[in-house]
N, C-alpha and C. Protein backbone atom coordinates (compact mmCIF):
# COMPACT_ATOMS: atom_id res chain seq x y z
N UNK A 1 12.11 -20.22 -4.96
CA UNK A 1 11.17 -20.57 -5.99
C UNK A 1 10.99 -19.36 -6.91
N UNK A 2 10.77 -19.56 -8.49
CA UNK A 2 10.37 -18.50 -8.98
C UNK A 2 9.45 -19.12 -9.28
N UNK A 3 8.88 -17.85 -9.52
CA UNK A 3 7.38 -17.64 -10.26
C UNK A 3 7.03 -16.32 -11.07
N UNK A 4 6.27 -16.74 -12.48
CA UNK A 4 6.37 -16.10 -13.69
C UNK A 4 5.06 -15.12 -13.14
N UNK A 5 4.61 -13.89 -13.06
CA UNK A 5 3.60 -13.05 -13.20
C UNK A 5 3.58 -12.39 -14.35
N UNK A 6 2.54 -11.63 -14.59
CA UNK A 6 2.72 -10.98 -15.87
C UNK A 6 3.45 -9.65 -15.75
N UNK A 7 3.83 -8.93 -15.07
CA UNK A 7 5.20 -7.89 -14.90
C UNK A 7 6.68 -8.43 -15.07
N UNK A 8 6.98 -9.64 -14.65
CA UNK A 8 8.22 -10.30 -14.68
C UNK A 8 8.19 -11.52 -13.87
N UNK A 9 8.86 -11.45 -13.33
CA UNK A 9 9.13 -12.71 -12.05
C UNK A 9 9.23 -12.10 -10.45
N UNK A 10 9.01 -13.32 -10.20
CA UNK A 10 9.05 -13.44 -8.36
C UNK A 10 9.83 -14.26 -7.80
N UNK A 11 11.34 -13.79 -7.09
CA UNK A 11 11.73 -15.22 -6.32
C UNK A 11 10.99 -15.23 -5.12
N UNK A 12 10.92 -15.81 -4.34
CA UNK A 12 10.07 -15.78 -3.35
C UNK A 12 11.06 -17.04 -2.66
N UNK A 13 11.83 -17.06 -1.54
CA UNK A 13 11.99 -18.15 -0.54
C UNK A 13 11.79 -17.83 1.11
N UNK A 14 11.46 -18.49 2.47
CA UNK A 14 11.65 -18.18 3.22
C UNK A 14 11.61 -17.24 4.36
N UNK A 15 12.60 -16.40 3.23
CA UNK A 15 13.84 -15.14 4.41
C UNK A 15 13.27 -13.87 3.66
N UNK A 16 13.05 -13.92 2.46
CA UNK A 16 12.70 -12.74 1.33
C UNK A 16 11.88 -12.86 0.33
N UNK A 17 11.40 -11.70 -0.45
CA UNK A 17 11.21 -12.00 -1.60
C UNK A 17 11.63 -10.88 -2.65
N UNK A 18 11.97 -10.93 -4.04
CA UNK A 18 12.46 -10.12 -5.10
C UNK A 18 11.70 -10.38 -6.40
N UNK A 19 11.47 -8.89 -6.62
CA UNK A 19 10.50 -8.62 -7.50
C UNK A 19 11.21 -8.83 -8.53
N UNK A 20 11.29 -9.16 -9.62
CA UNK A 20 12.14 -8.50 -11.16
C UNK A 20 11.43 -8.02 -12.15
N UNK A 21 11.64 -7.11 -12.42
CA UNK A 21 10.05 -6.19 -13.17
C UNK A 21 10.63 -6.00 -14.59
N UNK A 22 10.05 -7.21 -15.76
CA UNK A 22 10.97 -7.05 -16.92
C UNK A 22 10.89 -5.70 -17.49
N UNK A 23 9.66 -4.69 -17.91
CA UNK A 23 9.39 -3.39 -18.43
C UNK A 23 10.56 -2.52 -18.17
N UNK A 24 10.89 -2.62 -16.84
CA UNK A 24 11.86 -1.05 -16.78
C UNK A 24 12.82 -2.11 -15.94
N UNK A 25 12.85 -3.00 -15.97
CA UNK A 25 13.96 -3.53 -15.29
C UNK A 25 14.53 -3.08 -14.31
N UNK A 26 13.70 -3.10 -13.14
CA UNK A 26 13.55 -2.48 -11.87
C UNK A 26 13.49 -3.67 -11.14
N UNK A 27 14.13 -3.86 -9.74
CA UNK A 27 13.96 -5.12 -8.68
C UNK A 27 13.42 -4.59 -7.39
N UNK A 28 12.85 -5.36 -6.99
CA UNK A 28 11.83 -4.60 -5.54
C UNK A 28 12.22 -5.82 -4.64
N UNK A 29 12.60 -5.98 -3.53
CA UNK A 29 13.00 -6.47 -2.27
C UNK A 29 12.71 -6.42 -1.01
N UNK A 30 12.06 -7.19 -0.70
CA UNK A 30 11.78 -7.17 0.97
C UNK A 30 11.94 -8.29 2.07
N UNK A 31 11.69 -7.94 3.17
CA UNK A 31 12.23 -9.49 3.61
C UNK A 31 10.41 -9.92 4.43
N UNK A 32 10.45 -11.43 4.52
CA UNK A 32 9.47 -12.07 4.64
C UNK A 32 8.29 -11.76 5.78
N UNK A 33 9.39 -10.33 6.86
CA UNK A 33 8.83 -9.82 8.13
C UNK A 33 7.50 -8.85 7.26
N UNK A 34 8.36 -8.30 6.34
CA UNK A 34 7.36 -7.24 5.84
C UNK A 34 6.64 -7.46 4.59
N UNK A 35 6.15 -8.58 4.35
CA UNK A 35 5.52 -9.02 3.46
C UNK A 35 4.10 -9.62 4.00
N UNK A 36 2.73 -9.22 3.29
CA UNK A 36 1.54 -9.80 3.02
C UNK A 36 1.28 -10.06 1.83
N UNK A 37 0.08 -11.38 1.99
CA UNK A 37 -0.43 -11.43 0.71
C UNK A 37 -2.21 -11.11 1.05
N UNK A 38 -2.56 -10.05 -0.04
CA UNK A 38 -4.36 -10.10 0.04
C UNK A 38 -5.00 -10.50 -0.90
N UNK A 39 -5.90 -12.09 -0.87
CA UNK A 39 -5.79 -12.78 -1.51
C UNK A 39 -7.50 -12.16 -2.29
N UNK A 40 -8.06 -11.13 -2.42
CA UNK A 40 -9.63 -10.96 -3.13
C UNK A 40 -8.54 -10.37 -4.58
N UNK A 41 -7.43 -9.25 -4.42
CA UNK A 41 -7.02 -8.75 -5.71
C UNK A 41 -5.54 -9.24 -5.77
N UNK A 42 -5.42 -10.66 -5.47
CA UNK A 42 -4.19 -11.67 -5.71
C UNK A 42 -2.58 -10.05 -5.43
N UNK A 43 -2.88 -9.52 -4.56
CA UNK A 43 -1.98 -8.59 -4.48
C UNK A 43 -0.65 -9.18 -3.44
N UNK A 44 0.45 -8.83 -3.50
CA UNK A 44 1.32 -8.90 -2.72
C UNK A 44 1.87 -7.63 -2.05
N UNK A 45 2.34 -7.24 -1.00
CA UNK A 45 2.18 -5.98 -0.27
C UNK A 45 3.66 -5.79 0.48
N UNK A 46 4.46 -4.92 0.57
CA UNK A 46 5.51 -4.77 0.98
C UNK A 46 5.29 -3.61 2.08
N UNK A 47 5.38 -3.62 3.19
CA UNK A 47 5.37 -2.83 4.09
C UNK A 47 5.81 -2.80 5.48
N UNK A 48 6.91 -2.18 5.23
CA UNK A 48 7.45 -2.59 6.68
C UNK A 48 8.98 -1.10 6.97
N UNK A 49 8.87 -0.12 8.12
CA UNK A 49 10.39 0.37 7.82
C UNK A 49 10.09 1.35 6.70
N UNK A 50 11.15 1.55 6.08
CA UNK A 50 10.77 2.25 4.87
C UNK A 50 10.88 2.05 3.44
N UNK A 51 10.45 -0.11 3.86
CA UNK A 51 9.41 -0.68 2.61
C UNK A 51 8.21 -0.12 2.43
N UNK A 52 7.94 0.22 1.13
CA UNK A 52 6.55 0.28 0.72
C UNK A 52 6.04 0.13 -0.20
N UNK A 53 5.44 -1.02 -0.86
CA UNK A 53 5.45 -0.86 -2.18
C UNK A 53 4.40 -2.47 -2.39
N UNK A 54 3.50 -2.15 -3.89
CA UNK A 54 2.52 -3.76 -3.73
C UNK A 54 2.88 -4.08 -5.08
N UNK A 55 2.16 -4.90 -5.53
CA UNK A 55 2.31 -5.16 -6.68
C UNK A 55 0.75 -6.78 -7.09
N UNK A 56 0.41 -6.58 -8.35
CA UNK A 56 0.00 -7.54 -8.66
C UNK A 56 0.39 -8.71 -9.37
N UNK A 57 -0.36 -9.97 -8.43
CA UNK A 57 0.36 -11.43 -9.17
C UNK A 57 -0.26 -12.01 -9.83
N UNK A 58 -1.63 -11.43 -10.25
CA UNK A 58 -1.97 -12.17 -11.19
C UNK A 58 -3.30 -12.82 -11.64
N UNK A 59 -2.76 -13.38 -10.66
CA UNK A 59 -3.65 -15.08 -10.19
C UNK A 59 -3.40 -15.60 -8.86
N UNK A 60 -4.95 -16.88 -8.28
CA UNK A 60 -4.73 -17.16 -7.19
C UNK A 60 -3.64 -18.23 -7.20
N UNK A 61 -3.23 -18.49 -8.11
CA UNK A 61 -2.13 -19.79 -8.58
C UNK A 61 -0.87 -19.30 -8.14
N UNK A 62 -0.54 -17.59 -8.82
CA UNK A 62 0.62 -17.13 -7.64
C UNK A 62 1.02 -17.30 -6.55
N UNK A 63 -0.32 -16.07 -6.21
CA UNK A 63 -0.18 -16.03 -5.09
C UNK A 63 -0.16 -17.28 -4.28
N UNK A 64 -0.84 -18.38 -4.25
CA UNK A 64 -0.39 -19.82 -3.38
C UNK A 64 0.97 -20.21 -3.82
N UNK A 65 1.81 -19.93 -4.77
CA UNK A 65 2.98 -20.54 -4.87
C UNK A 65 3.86 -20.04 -3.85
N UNK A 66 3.55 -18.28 -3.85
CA UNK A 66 4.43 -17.22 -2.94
C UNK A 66 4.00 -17.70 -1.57
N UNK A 67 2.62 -18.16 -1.09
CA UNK A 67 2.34 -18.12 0.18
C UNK A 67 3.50 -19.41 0.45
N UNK A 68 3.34 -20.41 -0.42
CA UNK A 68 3.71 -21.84 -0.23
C UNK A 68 5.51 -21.72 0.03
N UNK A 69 6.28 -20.65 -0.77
CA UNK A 69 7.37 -20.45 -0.99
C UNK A 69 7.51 -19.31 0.44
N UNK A 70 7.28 -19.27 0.92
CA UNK A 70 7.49 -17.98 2.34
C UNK A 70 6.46 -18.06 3.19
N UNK A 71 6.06 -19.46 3.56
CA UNK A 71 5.21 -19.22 4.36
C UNK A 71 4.09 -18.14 5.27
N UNK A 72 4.01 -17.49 4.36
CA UNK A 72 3.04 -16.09 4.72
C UNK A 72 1.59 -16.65 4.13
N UNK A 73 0.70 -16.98 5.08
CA UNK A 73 -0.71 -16.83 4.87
C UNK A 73 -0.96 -15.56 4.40
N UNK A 74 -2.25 -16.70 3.52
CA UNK A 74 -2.90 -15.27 2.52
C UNK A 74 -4.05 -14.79 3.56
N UNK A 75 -4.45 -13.72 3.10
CA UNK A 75 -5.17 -12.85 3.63
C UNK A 75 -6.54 -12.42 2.70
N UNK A 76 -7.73 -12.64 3.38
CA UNK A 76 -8.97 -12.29 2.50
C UNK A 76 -8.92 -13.12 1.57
């Protein structure tokens, strides 16, 4: 699934998810083990290994698409 945030896009399925960050055209990647979502500042959270990295989605409209697309309950 993608989904539009205001940095770029989000694929989000499953197994992973990939950032695409239109500004500097940078991609951020993680897989679905090391992914949260904390749902008070619609944040998404990469941490896992030597993932580390968050980012904001936005809205709670995202973030339920990402939870819905990778089954990761939101958090808070």
């Amino acid at each position: 699934m993608v989904i539009s945030i205001p940095a770029g896009k989000v694929v989000a399925t499953m197994h992973e998810v990939m950032v695409k960050l239109q500004e500097n055209r940078m991609t951020l990647q993680a897989h679905t083990d090391d992914i949260s979502l904390l749902g008070a500042p619609c944040m998404l959270i990469a941490n896992g290994g030597t993932v580390n990295w968050s980012l904001s989605l936005g809205s709670k409209e995202n973030m339920q698409a990402v939870s819905d697309a990778t089954g990761i309950a939101i958090k808070g």
